[in-house]
Protein backbone atom coordinates (compact mmCIF):
# COMPACT_ATOMS: atom_id res chain seq x y z
CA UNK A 1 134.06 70.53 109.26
CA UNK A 2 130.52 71.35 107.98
CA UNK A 3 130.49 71.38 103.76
CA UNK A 4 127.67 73.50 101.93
CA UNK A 5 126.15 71.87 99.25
CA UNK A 6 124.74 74.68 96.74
CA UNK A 7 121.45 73.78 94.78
CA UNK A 8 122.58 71.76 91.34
CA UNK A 9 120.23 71.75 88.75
CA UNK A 10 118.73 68.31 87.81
CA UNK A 11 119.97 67.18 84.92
CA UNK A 12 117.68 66.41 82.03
CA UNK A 13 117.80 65.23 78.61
CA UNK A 14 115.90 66.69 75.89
CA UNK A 15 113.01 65.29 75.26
CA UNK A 16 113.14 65.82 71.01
CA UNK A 17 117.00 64.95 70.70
CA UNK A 18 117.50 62.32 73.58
CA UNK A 19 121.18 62.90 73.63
CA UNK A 20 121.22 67.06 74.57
CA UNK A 21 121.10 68.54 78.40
CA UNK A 22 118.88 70.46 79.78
CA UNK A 23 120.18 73.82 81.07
CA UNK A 24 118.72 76.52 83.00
CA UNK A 25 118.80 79.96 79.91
CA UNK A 26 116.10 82.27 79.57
CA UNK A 27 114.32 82.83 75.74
CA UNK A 28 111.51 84.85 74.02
CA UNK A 29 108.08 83.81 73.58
CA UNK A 30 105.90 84.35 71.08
CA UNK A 31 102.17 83.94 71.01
CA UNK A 32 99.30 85.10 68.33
CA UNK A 33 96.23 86.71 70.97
CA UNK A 34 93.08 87.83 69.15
CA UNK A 35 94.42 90.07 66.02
CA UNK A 36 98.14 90.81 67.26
CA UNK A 37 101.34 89.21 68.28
CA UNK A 38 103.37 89.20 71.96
CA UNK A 39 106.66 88.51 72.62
CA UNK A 40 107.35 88.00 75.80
CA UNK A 41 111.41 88.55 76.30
CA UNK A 42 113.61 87.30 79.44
CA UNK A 43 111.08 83.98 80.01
CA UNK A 44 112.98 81.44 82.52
CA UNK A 45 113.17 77.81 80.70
CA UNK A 46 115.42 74.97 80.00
CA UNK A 47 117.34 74.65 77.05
CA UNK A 48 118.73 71.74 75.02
CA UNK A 49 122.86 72.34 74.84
CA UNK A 50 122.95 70.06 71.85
CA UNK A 51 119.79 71.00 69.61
CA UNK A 52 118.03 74.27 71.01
CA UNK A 53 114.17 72.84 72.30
CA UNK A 54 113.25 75.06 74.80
CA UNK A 55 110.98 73.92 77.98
CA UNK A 56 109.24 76.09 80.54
CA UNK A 57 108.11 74.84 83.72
CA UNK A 58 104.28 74.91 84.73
CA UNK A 59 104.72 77.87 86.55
CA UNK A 60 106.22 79.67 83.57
CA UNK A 61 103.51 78.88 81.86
CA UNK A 62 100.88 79.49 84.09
CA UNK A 63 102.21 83.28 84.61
CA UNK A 64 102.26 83.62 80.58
CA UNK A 65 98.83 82.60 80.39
CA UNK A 66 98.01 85.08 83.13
CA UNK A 67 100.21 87.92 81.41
CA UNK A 68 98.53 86.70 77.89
CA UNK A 69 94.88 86.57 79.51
CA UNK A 70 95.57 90.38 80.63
CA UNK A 71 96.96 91.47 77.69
CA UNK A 72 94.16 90.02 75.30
CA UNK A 73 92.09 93.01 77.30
CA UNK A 74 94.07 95.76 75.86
CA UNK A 75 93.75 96.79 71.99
CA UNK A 76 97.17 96.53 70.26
CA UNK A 77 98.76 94.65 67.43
CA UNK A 78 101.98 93.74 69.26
CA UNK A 79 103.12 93.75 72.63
CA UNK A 80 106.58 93.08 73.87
CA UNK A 81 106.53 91.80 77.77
CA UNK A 82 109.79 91.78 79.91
CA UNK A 83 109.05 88.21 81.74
CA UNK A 84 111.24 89.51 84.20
CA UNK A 85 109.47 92.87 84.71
CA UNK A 86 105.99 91.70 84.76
CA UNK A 87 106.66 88.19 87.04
């Protein structure tokens, strides 16, 4: 009898509480570029359970800063980004 094992997220603690897990969620994320604002809604991170300190991996971050370095190009006081639309 062959048993699947499906992928289980490693579990982390937070890293400002010490006592909270990690989970998988998604959140917004805010960032000040030149004169105006972006949120950036749907972004993939990990989130305490126990106080709310959100994490995003280096790849998260590294498409942000590619979505932020694009939108610094275009003139506009706020921008609202669907992670999961422009990923």
């Amino acid at each position: 009898m062959i048993m699947r094992m499906e992928k289980v997220w490693p579990i982390m603690n937070c890293l400002l509480c010490k006592s909270g897990d990690m989970i998988p969620a998604t959140e917004s994320y805010f960032a000040k570029v030149n004169d105006g604002y972006v949120i950036i809604e749907n972004v993939p991170c990990y989130k305490c359970e126990q106080c709310g300190e959100v994490v995003y991996s280096a790849a998260v971050m590294e498409k942000i800063e590619d979505l932020l370095d694009h939108l610094e190009k275009i003139a506009s006081k706020i921008f609202i980004v669907d992670y999961s639309e422009a990923a």
